[in-house]
N, C-alpha and C. Protein backbone atom coordinates (compact mmCIF):
# COMPACT_ATOMS: atom_id res chain seq x y z
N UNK A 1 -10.03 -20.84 -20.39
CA UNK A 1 -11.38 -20.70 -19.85
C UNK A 1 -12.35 -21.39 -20.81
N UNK A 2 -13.31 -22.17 -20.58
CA UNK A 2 -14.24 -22.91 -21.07
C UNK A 2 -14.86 -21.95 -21.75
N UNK A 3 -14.93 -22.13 -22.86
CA UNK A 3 -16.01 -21.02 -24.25
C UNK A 3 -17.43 -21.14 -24.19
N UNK A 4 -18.17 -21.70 -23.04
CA UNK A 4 -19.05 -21.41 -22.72
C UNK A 4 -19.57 -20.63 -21.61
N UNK A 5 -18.21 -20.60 -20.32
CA UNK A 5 -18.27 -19.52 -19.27
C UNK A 5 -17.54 -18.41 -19.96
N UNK A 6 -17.03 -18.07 -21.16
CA UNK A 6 -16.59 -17.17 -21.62
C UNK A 6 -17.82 -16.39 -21.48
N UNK A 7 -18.43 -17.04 -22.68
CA UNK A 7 -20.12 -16.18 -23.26
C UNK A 7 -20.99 -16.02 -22.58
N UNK A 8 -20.82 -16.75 -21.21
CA UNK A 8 -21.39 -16.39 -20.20
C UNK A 8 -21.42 -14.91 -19.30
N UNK A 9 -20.27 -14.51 -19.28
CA UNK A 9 -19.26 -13.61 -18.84
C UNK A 9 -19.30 -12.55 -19.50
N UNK A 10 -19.15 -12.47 -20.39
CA UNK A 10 -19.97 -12.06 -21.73
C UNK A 10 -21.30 -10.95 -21.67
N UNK A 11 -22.10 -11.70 -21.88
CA UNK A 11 -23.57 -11.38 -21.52
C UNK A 11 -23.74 -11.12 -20.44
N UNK A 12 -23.25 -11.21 -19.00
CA UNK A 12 -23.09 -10.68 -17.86
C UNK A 12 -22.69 -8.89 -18.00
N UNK A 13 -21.76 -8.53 -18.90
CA UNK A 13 -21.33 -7.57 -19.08
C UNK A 13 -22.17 -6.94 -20.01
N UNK A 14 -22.52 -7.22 -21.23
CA UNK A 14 -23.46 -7.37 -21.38
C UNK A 14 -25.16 -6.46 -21.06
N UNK A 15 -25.06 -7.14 -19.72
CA UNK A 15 -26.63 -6.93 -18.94
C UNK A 15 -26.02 -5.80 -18.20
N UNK A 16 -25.30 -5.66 -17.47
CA UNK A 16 -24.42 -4.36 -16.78
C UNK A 16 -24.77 -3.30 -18.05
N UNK A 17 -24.61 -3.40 -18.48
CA UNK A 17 -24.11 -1.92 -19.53
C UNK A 17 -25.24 -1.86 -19.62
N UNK A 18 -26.07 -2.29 -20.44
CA UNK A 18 -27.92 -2.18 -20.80
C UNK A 18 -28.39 -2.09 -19.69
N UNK A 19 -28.37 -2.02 -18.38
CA UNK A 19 -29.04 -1.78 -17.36
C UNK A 19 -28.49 -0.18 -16.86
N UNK A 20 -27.29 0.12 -17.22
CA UNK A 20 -26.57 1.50 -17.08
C UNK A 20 -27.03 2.35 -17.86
N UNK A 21 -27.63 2.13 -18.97
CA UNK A 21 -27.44 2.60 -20.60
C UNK A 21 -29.51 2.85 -20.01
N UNK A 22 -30.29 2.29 -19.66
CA UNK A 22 -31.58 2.01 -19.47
C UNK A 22 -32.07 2.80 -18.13
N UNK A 23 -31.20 2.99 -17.49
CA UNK A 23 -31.27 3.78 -16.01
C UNK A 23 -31.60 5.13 -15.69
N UNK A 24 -33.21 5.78 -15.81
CA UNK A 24 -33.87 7.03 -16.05
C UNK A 24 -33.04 7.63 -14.88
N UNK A 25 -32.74 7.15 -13.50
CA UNK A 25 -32.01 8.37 -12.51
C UNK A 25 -30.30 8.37 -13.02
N UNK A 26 -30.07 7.45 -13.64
CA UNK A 26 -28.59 7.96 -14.84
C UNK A 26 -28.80 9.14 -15.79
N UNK A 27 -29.98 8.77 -16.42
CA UNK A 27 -30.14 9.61 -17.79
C UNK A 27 -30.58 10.89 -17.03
N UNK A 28 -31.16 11.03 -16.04
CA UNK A 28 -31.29 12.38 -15.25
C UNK A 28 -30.58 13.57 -14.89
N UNK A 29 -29.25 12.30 -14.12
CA UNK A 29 -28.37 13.46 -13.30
C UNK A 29 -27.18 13.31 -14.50
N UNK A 30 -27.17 12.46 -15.31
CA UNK A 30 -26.55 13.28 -16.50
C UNK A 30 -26.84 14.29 -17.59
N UNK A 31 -28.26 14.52 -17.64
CA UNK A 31 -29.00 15.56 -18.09
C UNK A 31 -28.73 16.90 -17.18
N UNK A 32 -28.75 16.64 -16.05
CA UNK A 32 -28.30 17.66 -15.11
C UNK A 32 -27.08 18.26 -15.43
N UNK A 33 -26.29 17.82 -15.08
CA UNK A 33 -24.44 17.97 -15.50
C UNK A 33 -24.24 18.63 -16.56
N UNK A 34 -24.96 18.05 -17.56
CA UNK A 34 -25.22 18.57 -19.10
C UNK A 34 -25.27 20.35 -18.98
N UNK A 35 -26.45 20.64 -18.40
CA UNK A 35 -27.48 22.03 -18.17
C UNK A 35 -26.52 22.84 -17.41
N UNK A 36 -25.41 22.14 -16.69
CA UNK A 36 -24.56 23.03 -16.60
C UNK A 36 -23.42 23.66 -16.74
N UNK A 37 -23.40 22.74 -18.12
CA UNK A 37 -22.43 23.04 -18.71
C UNK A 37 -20.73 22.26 -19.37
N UNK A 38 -21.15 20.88 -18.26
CA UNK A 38 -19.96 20.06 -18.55
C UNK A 38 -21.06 18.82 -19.36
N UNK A 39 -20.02 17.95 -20.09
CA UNK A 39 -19.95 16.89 -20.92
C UNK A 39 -19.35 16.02 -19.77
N UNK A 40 -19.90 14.70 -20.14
CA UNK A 40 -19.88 13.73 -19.03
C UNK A 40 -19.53 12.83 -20.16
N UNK A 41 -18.58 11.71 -19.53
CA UNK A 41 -18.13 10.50 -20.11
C UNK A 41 -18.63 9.09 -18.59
N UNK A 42 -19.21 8.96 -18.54
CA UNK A 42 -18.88 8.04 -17.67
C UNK A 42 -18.70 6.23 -17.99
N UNK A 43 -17.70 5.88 -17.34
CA UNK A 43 -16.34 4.47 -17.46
C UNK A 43 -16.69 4.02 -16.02
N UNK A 44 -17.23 3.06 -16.12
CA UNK A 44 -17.64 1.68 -14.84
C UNK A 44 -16.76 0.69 -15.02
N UNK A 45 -16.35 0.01 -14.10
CA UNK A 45 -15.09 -1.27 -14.20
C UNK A 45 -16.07 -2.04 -13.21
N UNK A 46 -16.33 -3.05 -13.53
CA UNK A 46 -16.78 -4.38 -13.02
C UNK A 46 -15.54 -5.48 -12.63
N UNK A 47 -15.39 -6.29 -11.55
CA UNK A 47 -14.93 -6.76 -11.41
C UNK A 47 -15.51 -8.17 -11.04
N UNK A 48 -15.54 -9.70 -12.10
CA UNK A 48 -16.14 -10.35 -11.98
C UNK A 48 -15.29 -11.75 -11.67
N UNK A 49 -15.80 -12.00 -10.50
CA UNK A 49 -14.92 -13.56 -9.60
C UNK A 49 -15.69 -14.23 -9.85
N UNK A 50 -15.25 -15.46 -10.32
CA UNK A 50 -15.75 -16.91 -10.33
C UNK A 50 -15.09 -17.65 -9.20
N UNK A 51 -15.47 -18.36 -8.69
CA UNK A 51 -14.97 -19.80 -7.86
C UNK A 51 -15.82 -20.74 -7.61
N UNK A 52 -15.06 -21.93 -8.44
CA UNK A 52 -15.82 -23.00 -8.71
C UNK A 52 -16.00 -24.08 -7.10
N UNK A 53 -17.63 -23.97 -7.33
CA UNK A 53 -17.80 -24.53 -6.11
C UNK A 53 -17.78 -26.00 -5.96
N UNK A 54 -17.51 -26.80 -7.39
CA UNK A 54 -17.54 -28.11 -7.15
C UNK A 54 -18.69 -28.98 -6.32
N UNK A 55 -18.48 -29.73 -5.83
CA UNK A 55 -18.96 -30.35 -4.82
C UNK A 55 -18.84 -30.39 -3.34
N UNK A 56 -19.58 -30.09 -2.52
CA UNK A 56 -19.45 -30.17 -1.23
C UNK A 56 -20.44 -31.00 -0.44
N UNK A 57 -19.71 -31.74 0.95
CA UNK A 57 -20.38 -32.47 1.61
C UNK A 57 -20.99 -32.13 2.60
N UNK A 58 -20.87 -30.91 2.37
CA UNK A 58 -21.73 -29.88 3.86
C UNK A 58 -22.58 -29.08 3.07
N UNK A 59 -24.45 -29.37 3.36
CA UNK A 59 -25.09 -28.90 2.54
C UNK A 59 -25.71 -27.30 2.61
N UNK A 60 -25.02 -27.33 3.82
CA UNK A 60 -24.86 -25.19 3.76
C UNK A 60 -23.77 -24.52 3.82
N UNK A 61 -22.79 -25.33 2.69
CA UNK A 61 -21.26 -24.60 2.91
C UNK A 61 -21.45 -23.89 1.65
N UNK A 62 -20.72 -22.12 2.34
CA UNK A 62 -21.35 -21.62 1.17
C UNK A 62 -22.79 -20.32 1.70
N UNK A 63 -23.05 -20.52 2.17
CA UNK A 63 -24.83 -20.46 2.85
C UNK A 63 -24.21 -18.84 3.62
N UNK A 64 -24.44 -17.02 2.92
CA UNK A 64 -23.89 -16.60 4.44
C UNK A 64 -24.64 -16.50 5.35
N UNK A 65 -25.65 -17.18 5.33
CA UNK A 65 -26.82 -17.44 6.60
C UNK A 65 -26.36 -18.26 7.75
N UNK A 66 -25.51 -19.02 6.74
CA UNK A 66 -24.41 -19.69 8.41
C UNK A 66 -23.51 -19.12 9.07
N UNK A 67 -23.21 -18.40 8.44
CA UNK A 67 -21.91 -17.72 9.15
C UNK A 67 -20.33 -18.07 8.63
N UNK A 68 -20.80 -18.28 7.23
CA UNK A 68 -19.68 -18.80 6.27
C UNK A 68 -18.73 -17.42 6.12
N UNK A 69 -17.70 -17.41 6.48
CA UNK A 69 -16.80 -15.87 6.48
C UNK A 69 -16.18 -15.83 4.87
N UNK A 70 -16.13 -13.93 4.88
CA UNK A 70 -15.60 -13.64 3.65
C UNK A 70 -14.04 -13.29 3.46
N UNK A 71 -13.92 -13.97 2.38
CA UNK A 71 -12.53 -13.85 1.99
C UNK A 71 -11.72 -12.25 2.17
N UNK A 72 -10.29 -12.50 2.27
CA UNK A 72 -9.92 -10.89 2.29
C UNK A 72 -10.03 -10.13 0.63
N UNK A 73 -10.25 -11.11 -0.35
CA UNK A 73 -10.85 -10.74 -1.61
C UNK A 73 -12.13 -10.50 -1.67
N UNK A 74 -13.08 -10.98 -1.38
CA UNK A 74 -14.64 -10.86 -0.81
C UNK A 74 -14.68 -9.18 -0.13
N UNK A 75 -13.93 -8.95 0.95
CA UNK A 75 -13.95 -7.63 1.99
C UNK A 75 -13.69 -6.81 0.84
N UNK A 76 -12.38 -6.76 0.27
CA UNK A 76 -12.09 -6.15 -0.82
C UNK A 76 -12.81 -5.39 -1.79
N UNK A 77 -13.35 -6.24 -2.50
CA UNK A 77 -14.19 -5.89 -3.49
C UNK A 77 -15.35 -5.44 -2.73
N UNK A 78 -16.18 -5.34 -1.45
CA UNK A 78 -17.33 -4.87 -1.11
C UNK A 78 -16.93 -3.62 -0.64
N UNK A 79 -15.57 -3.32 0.04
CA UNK A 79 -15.34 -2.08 0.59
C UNK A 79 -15.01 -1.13 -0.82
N UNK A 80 -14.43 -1.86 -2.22
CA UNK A 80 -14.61 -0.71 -3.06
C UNK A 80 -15.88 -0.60 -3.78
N UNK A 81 -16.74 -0.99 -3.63
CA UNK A 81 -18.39 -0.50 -3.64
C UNK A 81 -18.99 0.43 -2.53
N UNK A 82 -17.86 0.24 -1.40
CA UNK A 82 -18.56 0.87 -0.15
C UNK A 82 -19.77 0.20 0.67
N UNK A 83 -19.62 -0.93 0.39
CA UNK A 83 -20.62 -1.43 1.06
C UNK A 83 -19.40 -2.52 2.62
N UNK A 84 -20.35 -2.19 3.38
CA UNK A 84 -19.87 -2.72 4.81
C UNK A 84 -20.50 -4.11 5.37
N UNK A 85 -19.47 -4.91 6.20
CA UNK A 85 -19.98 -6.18 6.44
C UNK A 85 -20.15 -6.02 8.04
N UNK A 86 -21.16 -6.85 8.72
CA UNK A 86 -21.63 -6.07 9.84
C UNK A 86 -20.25 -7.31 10.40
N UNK A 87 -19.92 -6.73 11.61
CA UNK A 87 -18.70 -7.11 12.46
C UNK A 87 -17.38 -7.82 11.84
N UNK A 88 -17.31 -7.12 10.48
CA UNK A 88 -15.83 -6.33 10.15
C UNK A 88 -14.87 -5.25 10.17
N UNK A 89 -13.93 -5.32 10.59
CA UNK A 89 -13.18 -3.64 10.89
C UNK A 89 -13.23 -3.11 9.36
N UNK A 90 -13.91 -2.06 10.04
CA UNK A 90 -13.80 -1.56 8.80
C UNK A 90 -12.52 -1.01 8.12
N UNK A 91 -11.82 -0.57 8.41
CA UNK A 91 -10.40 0.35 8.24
C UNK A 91 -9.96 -0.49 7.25
């Protein structure tokens, strides 16, 4: 991997954590949890895809405003966020 998309990648992770670590309705409902009695650890896993888009000769490939479809890796990773794609099965 190129040692500059390393450090890229990097600092991506990085900004995740300091935005977790910075998050007053985090620091809340773990204050909560606290008050009643349990100790909280909480462990986030990010999962970060690259794909190099190179060059293309179609200047909205790519675009999901066109109607560019998502990969069964794409579905994947949004259904374990829980987030839904409108006229995909969901199952």
């Amino acid at each position: 991997m190129n040692p500059r998309l390393r450090e890229l990648i990097q600092q991506l992770g990085e900004a995740i954590h300091d935005s977790v670590l910075e998050s007053d309705q985090i620091a809340g409902v773990v204050q909560n949890i606290r008050q009643h009695g349990f100790d909280v650890m909480l462990m986030l896993e990010a999962t970060i895809g690259l794909n190099d888009v190179g060059e293309s000769s179609d200047p909205d490939e790519g675009n999901a405003a066109t109607g560019t479809e998502f990969t069964s890796h794409d579905l994947n990773f949004l259904k374990s966020l829980r987030i839904a794609v409108e006229g995909e099965d969901p199952s």
